[in-house]
Every structure is written in structure tokens, then in C-alpha cells.
PDB file of N, CA and C in Angstrom:
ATOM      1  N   UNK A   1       1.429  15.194  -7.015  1.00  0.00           N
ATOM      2  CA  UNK A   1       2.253  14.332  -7.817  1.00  0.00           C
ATOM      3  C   UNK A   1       1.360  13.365  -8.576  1.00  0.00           C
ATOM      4  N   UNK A   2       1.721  13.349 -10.105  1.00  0.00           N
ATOM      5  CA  UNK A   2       0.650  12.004 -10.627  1.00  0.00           C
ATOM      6  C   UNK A   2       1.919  10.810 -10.656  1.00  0.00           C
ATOM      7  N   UNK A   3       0.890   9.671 -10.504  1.00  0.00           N
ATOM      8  CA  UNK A   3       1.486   8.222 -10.982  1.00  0.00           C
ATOM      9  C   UNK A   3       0.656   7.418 -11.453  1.00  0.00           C
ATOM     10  N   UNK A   4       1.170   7.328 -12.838  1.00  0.00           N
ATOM     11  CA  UNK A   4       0.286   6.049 -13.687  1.00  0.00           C
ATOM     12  C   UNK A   4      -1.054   7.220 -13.934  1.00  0.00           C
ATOM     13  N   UNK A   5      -0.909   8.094 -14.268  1.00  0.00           N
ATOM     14  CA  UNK A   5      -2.130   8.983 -14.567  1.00  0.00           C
ATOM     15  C   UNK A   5      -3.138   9.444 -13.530  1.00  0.00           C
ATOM     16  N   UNK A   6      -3.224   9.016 -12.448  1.00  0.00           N
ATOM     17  CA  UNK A   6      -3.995   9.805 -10.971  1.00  0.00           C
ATOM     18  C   UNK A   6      -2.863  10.291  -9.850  1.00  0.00           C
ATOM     19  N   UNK A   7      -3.581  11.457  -9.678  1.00  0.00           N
ATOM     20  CA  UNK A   7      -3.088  12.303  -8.313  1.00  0.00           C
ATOM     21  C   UNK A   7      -2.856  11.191  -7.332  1.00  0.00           C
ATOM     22  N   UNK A   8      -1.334  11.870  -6.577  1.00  0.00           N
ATOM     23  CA  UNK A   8      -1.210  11.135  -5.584  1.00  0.00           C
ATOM     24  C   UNK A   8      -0.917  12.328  -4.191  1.00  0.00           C
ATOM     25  N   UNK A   9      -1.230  11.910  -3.435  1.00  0.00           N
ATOM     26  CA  UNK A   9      -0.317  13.357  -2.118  1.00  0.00           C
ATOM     27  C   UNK A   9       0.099  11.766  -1.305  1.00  0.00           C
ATOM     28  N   UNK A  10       1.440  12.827  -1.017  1.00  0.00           N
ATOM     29  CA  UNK A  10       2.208  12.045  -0.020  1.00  0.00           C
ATOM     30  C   UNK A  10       2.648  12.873   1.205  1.00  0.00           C
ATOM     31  N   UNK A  11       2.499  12.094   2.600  1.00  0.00           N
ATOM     32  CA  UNK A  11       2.648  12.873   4.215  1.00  0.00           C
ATOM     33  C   UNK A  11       3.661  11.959   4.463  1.00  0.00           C
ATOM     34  N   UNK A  12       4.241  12.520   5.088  1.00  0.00           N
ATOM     35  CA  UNK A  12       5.567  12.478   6.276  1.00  0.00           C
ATOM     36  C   UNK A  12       4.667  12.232   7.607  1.00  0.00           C
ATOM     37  N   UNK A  13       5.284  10.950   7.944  1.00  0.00           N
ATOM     38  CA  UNK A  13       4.342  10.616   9.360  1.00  0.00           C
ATOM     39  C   UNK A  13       5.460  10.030  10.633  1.00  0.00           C
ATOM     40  N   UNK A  14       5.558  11.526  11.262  1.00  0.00           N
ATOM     41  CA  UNK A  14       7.115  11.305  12.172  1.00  0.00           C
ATOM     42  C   UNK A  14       6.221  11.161  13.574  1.00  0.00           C
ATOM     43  N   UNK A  15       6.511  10.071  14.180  1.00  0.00           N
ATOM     44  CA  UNK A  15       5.953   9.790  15.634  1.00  0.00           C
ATOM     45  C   UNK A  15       6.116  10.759  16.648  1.00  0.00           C
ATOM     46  N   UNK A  16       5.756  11.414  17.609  1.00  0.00           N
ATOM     47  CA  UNK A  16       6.419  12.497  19.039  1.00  0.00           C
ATOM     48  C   UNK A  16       6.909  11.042  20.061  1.00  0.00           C
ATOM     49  N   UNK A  17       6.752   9.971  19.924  1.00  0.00           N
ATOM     50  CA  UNK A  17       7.338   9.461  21.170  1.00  0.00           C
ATOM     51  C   UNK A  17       8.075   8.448  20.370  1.00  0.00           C
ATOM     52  N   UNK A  18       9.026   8.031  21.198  1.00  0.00           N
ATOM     53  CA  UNK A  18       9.961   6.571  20.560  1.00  0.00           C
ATOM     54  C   UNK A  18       9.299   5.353  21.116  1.00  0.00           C
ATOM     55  N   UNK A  19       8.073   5.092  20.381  1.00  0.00           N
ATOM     56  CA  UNK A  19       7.472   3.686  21.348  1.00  0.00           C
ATOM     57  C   UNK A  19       7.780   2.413  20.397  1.00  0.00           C
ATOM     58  N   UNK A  20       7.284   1.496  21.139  1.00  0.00           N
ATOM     59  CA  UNK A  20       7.621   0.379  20.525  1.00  0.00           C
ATOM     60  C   UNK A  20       6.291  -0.037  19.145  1.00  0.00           C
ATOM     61  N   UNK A  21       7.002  -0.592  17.877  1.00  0.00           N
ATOM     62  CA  UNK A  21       6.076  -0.371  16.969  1.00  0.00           C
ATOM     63  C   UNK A  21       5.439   0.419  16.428  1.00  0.00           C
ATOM     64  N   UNK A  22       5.923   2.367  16.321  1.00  0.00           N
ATOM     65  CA  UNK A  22       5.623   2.932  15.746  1.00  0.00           C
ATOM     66  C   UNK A  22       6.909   3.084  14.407  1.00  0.00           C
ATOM     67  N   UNK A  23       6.273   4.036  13.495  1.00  0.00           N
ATOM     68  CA  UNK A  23       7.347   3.711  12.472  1.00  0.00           C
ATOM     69  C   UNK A  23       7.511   5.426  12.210  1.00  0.00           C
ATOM     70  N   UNK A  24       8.182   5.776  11.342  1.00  0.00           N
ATOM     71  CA  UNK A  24       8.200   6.753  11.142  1.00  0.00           C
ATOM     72  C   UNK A  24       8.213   6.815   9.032  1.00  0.00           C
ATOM     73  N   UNK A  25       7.437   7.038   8.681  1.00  0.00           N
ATOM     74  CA  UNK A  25       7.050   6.828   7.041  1.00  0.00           C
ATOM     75  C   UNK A  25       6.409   7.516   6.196  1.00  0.00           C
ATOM     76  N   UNK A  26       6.429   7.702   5.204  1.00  0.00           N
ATOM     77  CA  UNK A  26       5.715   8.189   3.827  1.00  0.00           C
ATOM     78  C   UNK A  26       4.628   7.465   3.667  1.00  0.00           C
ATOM     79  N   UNK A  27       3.263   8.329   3.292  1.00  0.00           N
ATOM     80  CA  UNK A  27       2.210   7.553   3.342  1.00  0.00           C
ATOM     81  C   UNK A  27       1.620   8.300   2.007  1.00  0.00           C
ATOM     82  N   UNK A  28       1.016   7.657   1.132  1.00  0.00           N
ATOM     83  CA  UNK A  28       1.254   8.105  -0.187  1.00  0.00           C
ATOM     84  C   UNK A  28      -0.042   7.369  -0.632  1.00  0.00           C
ATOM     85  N   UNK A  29      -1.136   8.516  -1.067  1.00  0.00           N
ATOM     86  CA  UNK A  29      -2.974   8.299  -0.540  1.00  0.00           C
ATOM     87  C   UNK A  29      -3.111   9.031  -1.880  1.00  0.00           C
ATOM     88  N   UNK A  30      -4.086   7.744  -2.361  1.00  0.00           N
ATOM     89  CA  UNK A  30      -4.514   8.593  -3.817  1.00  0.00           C
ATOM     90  C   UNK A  30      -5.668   9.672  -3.784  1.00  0.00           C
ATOM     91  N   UNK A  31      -5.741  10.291  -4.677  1.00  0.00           N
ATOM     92  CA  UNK A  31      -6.382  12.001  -5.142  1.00  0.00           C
ATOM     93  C   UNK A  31      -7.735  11.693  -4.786  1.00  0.00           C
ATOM     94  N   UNK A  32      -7.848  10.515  -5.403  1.00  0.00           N
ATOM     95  CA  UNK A  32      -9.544  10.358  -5.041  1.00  0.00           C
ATOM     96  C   UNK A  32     -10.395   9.701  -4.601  1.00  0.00           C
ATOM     97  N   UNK A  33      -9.788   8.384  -4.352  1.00  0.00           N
ATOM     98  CA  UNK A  33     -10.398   7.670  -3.532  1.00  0.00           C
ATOM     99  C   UNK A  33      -9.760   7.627  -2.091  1.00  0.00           C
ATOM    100  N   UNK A  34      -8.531   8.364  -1.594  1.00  0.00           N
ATOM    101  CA  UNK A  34      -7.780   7.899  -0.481  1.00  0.00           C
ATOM    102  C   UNK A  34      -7.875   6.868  -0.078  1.00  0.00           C
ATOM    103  N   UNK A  35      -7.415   5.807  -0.886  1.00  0.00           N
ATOM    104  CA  UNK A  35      -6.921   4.647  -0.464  1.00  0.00           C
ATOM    105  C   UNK A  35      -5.053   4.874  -0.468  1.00  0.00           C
ATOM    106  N   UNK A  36      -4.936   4.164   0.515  1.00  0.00           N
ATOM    107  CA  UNK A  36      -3.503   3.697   1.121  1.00  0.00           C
ATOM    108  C   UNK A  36      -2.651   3.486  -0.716  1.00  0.00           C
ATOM    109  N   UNK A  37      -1.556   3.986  -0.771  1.00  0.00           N
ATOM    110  CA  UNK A  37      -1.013   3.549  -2.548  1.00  0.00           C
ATOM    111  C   UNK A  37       0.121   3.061  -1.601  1.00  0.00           C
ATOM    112  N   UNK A  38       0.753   3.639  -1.164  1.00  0.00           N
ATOM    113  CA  UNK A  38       1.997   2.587  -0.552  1.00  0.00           C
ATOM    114  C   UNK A  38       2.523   3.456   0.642  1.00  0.00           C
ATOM    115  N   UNK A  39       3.074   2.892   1.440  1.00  0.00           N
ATOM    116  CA  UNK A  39       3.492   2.814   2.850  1.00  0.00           C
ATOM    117  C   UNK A  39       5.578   2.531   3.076  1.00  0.00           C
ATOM    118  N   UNK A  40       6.322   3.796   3.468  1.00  0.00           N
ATOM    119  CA  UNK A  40       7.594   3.545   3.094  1.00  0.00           C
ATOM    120  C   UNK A  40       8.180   3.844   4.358  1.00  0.00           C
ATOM    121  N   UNK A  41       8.727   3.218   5.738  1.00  0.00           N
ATOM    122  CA  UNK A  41       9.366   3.876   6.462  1.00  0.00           C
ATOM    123  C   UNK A  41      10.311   2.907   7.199  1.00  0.00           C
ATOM    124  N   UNK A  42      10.711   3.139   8.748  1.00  0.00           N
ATOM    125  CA  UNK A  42      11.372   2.515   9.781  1.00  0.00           C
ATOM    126  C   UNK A  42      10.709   2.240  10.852  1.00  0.00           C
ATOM    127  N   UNK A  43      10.711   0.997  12.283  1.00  0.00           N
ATOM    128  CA  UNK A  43      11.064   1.478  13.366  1.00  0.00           C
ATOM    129  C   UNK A  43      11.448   2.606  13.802  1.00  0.00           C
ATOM    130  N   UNK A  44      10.843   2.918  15.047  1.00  0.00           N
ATOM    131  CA  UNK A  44      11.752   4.518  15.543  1.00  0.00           C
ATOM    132  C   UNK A  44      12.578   4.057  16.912  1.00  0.00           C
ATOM    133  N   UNK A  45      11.875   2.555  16.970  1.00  0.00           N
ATOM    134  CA  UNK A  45      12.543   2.045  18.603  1.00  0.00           C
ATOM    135  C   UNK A  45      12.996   0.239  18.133  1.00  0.00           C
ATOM    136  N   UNK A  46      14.451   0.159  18.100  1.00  0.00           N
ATOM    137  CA  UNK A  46      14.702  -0.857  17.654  1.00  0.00           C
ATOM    138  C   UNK A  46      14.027  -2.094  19.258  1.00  0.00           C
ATOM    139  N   UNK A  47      13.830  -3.692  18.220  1.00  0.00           N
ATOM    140  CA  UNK A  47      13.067  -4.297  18.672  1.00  0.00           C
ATOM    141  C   UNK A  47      13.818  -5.206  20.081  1.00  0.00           C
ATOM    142  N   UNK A  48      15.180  -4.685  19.718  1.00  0.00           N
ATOM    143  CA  UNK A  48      16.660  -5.995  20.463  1.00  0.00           C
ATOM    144  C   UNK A  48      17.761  -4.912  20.308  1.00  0.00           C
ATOM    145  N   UNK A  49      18.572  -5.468  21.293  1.00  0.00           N
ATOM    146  CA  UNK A  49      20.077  -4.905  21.168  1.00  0.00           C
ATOM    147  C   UNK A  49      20.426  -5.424  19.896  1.00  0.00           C
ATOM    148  N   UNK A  50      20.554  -6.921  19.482  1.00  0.00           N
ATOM    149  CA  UNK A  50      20.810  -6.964  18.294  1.00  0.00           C
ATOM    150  C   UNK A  50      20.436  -6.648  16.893  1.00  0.00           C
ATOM    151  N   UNK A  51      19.135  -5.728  16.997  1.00  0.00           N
ATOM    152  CA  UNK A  51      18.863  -5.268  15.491  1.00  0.00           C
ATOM    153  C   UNK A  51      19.154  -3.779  15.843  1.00  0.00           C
ATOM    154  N   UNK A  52      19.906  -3.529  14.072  1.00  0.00           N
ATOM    155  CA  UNK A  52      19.890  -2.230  13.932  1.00  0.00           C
ATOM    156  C   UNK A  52      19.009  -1.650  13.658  1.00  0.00           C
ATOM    157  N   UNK A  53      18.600  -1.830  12.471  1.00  0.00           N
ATOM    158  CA  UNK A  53      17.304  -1.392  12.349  1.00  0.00           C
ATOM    159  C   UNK A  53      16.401  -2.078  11.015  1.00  0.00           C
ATOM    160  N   UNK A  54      14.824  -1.802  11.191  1.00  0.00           N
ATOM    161  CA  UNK A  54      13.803  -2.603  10.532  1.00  0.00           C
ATOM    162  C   UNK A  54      13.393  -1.478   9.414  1.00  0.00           C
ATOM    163  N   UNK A  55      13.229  -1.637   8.558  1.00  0.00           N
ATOM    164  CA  UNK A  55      12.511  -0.951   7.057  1.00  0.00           C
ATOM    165  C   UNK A  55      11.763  -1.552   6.939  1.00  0.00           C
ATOM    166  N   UNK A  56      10.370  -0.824   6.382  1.00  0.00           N
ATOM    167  CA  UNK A  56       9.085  -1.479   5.952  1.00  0.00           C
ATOM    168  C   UNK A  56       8.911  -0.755   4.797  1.00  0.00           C
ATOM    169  N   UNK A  57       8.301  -1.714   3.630  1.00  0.00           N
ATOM    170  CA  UNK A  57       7.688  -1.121   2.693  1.00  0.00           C
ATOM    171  C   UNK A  57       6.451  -1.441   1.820  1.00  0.00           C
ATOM    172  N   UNK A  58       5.398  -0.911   2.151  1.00  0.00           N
ATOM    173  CA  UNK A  58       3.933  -1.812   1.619  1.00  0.00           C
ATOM    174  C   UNK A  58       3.474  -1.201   0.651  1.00  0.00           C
ATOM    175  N   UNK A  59       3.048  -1.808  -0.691  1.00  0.00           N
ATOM    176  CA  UNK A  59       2.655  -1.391  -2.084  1.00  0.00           C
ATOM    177  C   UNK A  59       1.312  -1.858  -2.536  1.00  0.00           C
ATOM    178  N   UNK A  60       0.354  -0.984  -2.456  1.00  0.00           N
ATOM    179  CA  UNK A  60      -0.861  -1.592  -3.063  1.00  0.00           C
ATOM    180  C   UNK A  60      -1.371  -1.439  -4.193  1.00  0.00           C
ATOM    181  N   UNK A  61      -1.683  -2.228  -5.095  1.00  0.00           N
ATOM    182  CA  UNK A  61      -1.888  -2.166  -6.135  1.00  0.00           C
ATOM    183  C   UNK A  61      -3.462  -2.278  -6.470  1.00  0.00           C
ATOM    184  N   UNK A  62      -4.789  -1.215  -6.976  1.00  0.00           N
ATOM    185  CA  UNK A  62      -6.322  -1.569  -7.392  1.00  0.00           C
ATOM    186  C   UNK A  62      -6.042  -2.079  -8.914  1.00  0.00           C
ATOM    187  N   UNK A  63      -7.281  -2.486  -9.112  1.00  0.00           N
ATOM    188  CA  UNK A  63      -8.342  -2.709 -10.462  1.00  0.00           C
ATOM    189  C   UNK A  63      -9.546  -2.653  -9.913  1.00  0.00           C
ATOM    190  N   UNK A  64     -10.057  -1.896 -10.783  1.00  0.00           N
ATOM    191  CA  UNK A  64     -11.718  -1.761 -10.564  1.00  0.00           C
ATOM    192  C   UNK A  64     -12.168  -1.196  -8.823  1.00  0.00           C
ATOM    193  N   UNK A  65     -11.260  -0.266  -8.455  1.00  0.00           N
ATOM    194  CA  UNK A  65     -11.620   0.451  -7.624  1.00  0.00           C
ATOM    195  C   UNK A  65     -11.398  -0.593  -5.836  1.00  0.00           C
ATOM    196  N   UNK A  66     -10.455  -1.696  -6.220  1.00  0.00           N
ATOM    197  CA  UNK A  66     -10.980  -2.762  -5.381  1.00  0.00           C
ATOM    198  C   UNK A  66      -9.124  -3.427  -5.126  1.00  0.00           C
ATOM    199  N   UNK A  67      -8.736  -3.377  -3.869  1.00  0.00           N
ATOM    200  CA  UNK A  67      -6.793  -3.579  -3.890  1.00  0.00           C
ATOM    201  C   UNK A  67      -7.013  -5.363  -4.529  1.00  0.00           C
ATOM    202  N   UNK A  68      -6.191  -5.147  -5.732  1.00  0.00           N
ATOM    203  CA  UNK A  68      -5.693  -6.188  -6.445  1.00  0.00           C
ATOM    204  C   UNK A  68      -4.844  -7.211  -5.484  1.00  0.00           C
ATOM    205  N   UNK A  69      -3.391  -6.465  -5.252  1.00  0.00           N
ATOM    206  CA  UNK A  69      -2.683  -7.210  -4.434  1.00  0.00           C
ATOM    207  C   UNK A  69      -1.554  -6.284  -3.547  1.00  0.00           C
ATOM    208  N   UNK A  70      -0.971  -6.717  -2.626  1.00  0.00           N
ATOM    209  CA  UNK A  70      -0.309  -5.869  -2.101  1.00  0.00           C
ATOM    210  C   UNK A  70       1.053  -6.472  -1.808  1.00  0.00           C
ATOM    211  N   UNK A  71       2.185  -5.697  -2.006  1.00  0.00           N
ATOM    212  CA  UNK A  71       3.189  -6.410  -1.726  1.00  0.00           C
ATOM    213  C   UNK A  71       4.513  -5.911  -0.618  1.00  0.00           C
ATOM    214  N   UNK A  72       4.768  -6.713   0.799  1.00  0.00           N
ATOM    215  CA  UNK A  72       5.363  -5.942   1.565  1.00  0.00           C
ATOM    216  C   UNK A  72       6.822  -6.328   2.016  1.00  0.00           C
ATOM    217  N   UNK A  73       7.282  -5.184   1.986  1.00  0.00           N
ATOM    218  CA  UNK A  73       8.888  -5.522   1.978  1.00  0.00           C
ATOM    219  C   UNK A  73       9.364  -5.854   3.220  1.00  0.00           C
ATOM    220  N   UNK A  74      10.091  -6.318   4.369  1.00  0.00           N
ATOM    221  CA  UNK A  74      10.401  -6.204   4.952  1.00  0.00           C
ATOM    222  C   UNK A  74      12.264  -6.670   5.542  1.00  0.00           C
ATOM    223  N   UNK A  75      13.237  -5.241   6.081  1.00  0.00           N
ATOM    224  CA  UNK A  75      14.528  -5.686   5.913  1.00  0.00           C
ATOM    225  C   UNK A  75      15.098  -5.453   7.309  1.00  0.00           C
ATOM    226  N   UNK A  76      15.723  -6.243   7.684  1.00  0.00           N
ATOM    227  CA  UNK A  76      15.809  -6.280   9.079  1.00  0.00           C
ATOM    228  C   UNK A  76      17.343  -6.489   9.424  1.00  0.00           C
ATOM    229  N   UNK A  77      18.281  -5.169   9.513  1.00  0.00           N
ATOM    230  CA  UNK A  77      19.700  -5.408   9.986  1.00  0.00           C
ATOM    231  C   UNK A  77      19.880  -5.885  11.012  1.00  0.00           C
ATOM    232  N   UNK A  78      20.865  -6.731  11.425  1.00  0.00           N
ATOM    233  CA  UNK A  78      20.979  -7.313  12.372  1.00  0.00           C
ATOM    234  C   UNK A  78      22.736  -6.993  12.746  1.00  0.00           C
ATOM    235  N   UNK A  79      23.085  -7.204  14.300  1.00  0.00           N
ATOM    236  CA  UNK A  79      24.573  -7.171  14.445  1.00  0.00           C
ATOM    237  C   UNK A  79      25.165  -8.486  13.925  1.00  0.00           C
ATOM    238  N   UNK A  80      24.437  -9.022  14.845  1.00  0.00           N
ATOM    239  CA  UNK A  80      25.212 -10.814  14.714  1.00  0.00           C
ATOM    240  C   UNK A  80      25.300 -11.486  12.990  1.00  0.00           C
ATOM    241  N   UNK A  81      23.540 -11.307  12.358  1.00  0.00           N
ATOM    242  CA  UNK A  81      23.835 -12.203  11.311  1.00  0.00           C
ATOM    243  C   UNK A  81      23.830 -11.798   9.919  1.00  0.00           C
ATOM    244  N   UNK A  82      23.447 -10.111  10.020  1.00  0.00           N
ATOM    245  CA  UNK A  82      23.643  -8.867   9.090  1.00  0.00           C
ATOM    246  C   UNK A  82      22.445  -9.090   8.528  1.00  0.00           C
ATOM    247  N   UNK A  83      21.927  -9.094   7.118  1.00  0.00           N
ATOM    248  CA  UNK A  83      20.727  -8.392   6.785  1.00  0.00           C
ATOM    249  C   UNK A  83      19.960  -9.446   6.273  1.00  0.00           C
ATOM    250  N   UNK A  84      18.341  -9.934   6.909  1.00  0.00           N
ATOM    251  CA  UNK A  84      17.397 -10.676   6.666  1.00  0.00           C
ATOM    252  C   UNK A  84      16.118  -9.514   5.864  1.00  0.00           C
ATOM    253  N   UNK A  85      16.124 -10.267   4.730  1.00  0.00           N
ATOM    254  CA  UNK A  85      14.633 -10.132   3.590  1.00  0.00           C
ATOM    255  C   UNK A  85      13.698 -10.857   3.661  1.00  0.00           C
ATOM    256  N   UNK A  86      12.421 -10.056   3.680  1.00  0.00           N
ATOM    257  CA  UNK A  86      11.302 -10.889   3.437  1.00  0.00           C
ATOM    258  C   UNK A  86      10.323 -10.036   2.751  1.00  0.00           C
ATOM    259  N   UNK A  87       9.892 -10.860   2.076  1.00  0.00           N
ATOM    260  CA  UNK A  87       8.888  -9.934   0.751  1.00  0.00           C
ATOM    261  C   UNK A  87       7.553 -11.078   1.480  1.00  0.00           C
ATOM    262  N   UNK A  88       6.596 -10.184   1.018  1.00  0.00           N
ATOM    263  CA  UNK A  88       5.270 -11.065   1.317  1.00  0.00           C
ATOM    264  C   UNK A  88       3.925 -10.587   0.407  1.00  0.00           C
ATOM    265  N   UNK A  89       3.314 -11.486  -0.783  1.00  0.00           N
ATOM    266  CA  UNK A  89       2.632 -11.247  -1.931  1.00  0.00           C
ATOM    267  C   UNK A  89       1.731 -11.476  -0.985  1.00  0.00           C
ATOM    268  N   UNK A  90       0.227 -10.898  -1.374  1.00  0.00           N
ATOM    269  CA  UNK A  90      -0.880 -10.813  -0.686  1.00  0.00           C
ATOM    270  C   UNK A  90      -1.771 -10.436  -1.930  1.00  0.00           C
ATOM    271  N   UNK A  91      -2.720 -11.391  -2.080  1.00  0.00           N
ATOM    272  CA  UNK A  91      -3.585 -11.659  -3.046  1.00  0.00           C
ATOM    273  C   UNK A  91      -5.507 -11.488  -2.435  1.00  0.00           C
ATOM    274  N   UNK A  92      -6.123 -11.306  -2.638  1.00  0.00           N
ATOM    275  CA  UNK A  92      -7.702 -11.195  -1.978  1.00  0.00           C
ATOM    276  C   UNK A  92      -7.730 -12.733  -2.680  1.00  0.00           C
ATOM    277  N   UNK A  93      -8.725 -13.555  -1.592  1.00  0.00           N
ATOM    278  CA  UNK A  93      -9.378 -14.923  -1.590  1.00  0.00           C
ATOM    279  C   UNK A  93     -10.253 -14.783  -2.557  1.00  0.00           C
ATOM    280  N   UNK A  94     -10.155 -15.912  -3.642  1.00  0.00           N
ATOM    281  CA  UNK A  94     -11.385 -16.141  -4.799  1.00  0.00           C
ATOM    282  C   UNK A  94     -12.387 -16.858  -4.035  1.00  0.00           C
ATOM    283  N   UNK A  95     -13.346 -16.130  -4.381  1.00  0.00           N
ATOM    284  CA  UNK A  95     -14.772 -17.045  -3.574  1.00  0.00           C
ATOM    285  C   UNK A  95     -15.135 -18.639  -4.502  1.00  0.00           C
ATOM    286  N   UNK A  96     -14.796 -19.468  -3.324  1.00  0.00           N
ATOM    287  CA  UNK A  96     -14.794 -20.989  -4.049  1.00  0.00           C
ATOM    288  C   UNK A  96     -16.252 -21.593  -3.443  1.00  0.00           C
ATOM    289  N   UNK A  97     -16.714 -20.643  -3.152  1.00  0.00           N
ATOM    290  CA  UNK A  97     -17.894 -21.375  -2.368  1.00  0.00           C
ATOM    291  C   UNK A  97     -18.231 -21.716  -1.132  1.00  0.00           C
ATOM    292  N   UNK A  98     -19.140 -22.048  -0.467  1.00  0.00           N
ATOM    293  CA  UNK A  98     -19.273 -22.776   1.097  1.00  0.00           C
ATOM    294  C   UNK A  98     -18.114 -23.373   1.399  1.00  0.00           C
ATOM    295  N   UNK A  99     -17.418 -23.046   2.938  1.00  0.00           N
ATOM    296  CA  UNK A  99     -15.975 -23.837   3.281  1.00  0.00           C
ATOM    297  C   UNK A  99     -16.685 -25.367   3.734  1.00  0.00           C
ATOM    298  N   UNK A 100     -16.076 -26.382   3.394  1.00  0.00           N
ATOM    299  CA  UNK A 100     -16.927 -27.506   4.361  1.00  0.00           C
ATOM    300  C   UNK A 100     -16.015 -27.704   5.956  1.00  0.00           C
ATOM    301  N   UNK A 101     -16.926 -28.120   6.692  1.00  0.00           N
ATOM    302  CA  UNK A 101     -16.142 -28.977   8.006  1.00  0.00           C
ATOM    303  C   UNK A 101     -15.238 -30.035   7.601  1.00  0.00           C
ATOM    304  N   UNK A 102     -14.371 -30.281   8.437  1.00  0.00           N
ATOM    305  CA  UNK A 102     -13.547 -31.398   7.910  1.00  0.00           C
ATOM    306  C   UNK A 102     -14.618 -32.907   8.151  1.00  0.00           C
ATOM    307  N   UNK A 103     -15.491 -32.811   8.759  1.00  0.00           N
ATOM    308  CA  UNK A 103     -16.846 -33.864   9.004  1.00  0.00           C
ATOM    309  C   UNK A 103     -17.174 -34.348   7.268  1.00  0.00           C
ATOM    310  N   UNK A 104     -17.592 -32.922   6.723  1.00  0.00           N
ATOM    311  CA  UNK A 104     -18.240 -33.104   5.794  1.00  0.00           C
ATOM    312  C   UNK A 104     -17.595 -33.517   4.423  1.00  0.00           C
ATOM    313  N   UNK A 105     -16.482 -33.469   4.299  1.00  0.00           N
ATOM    314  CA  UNK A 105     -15.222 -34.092   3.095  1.00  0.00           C
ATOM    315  C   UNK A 105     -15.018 -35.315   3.544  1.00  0.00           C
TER     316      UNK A 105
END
């Protein structure tokens, strides 16, 4: 499959056991560098009686051969209070220089 002009292959990654914190997902690895392009699945073992169930979805985005930013979905049904979102932007640290001690500020 291409996207955005490079090969992509995508695997089906179904767990053999129902443990806690495995997922069951699409893993979707570019042509040529196999880096991670994005990450799409579930829980296979809910975390509480009260959740139905958890979706994950992680998107990475390069420039210059190097992950730009990544962005991860996360949706979490619930019985009691029904459906909690959380998105989470993830950026790489600009190098600002030596960290100081709090001594030294």
C-alpha cells in the first residue's frame, strides 16, 4: 500500500493469550526504513468491571528521516460515565542547552 508516496505494509497483531495490557492492532511499518507509521487497536482484557472497552491509536509522523511528532488517541468506554477522550501531542525536546540545578538559577 503507498501513503503520501512511500510503501507502507501493514500486520494484524492478534495476541494467543487474554493478558492484561496486550492489545490486539494494526501495525503499519514503512517500506524502507521500518519505522513504526501508526499503531491502531484494543485491549483484549478489559482493565475493570466498569470499562467496556479501551481503543488506542498512535500516529507518527518523520521529516528528515527523524519522528517529527506523534500523536495518540486514546478512548475509553465506560458503564457508569460512558465515553472518556484523550489525545496526547508529543513533540522531540529542542536542545536549549546545559539543564542548570535549581542551585545554579
Amino acid at each position: 500500500m503507498k501513503t503520501g508516496g512511500t510503501i507502507v505494509y501493514a500486520f494484524l497483531i492478534t495476541p494467543r493469550k487474554k493478558w492484561e495490557g496486550l492489545i490486539k492492532c494494526v501495525l503499519w511499518l514503512d517500506g524502507e526504513t521500518g519505522a513504526v507509521v501508526r499503531q491502531s487497536g484494543y485491549l483484549v482484557k478489559k482493565p475493570s468491571i466498569f470499562v467496556k472497552r479501551v481503543d488506542v491509536t498512535r500516529e507518527t509522523t518523520f521529516r528528515d528521516g527523524s519522528a517529527d511528532m506523534r500523536v495518540t488517541h486514546l478512548s475509553v468506554d465506560t458503564r457508569l460515565v460512558g465515553r472518556a477522550e484523550l489525545i496526547i501531542h508529543e513533540r522531540p525536546c529542542a536542545d536549549r542547552g546545559p539543564v542548570l540545578s535549581i542551585a545554579e538559577r
